[in-house]
Protein backbone atom coordinates (compact mmCIF):
# COMPACT_ATOMS: atom_id res chain seq x y z
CA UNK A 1 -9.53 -9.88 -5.34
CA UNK A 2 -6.54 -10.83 -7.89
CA UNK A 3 -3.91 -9.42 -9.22
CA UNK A 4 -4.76 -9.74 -12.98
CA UNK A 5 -1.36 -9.84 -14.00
CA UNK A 6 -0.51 -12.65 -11.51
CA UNK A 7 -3.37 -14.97 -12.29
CA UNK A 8 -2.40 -14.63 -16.12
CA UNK A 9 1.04 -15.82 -15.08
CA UNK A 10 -0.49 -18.44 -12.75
CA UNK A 11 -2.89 -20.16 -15.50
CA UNK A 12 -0.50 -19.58 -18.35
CA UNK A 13 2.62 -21.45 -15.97
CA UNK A 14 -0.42 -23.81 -14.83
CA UNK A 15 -0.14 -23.10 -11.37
CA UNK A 16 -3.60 -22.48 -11.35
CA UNK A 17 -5.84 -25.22 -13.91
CA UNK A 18 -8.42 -23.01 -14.65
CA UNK A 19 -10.17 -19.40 -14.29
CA UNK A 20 -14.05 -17.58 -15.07
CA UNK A 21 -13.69 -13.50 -14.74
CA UNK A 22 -16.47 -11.53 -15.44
CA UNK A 23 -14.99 -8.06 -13.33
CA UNK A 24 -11.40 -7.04 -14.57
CA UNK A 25 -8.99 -4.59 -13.63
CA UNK A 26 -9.99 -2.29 -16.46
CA UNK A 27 -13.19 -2.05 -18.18
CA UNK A 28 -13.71 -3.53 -20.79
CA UNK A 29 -10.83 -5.37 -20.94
CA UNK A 30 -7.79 -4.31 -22.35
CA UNK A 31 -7.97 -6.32 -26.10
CA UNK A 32 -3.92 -6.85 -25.50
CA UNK A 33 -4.78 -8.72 -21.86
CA UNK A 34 -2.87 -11.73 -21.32
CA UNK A 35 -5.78 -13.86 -20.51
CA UNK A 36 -7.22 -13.13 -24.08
CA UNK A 37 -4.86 -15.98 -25.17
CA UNK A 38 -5.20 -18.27 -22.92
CA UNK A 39 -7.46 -21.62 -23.03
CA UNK A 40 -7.77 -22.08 -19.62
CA UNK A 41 -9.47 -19.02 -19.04
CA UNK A 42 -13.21 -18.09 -19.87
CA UNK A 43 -13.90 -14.80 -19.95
CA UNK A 44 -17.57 -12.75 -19.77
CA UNK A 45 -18.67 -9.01 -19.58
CA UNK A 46 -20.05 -8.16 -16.20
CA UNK A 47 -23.51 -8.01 -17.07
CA UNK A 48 -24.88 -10.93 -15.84
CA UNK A 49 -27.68 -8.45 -13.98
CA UNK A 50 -28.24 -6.60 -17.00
CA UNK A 51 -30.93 -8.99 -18.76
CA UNK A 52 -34.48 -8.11 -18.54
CA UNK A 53 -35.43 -11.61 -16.94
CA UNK A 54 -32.59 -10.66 -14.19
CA UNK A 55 -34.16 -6.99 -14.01
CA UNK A 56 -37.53 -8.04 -13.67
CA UNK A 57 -36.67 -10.57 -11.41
CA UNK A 58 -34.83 -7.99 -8.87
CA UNK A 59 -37.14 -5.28 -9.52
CA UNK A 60 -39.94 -8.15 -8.24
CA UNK A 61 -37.67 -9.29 -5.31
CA UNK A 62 -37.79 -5.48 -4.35
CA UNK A 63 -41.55 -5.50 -4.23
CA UNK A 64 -41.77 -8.05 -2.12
CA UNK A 65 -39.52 -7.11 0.03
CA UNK A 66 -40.70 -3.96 0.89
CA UNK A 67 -44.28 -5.48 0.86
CA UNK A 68 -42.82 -7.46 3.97
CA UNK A 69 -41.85 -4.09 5.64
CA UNK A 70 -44.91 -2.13 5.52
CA UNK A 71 -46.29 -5.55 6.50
CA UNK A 72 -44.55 -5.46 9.55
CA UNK A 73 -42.63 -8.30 8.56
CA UNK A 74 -39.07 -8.97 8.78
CA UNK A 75 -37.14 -8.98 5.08
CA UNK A 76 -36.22 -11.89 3.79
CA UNK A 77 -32.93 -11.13 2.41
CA UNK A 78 -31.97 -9.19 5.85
CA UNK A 79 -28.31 -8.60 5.33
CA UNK A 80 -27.63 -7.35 8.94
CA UNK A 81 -30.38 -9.08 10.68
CA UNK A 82 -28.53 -8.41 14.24
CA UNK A 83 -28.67 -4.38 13.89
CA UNK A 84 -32.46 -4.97 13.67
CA UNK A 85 -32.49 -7.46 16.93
CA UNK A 86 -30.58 -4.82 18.01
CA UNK A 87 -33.15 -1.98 17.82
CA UNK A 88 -36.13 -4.45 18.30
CA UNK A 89 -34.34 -5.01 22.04
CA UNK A 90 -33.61 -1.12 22.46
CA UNK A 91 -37.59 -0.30 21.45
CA UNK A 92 -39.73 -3.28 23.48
CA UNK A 93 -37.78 -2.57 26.48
């Protein structure tokens, strides 16, 4: 997390060589922003997801995933794999 404000001062001072935002403190951004003007700064709308390669692509990943599940099979992308070693340990005991 930045401070937009401060990283415009940062690049534009060169304090900081170089930036890439895609998420800013207001949205869209504010057409009077700071960074607008500056060269060392690229700038992109957040919707990097929003492509229908990227959709299709996470809508597949879903599939999959849940595929594994009523497989009996442990996700793949398991984000808090030790809450299911967890309750693995509390139900084979």
């Amino acid at each position: 997390m930045i401070n937009q404000g401060d990283l415009a001062e940062a690049l534009e001072k060169r304090s900081i060589a170089f930036a890439g935002l895609d998420v800013f403190a207001r949205e869209p951004i504010d057409p009077d922003d700071p960074l607008l003007e500056l060269e060392n700064v690229v700038l992109s709308p957040h919707i990097a997801g929003g492509s229908a390669e990227a959709l299709n692509a996470t809508s597949m990943a879903v599939v999959m995933e849940v595929s594994r599940v009523l497989r009996g099979e442990v996700p793949r992308n398991l984000v808090n794999r030790d809450k299911l070693e967890k309750l693995d340990s509390l139900t084979t005991s």
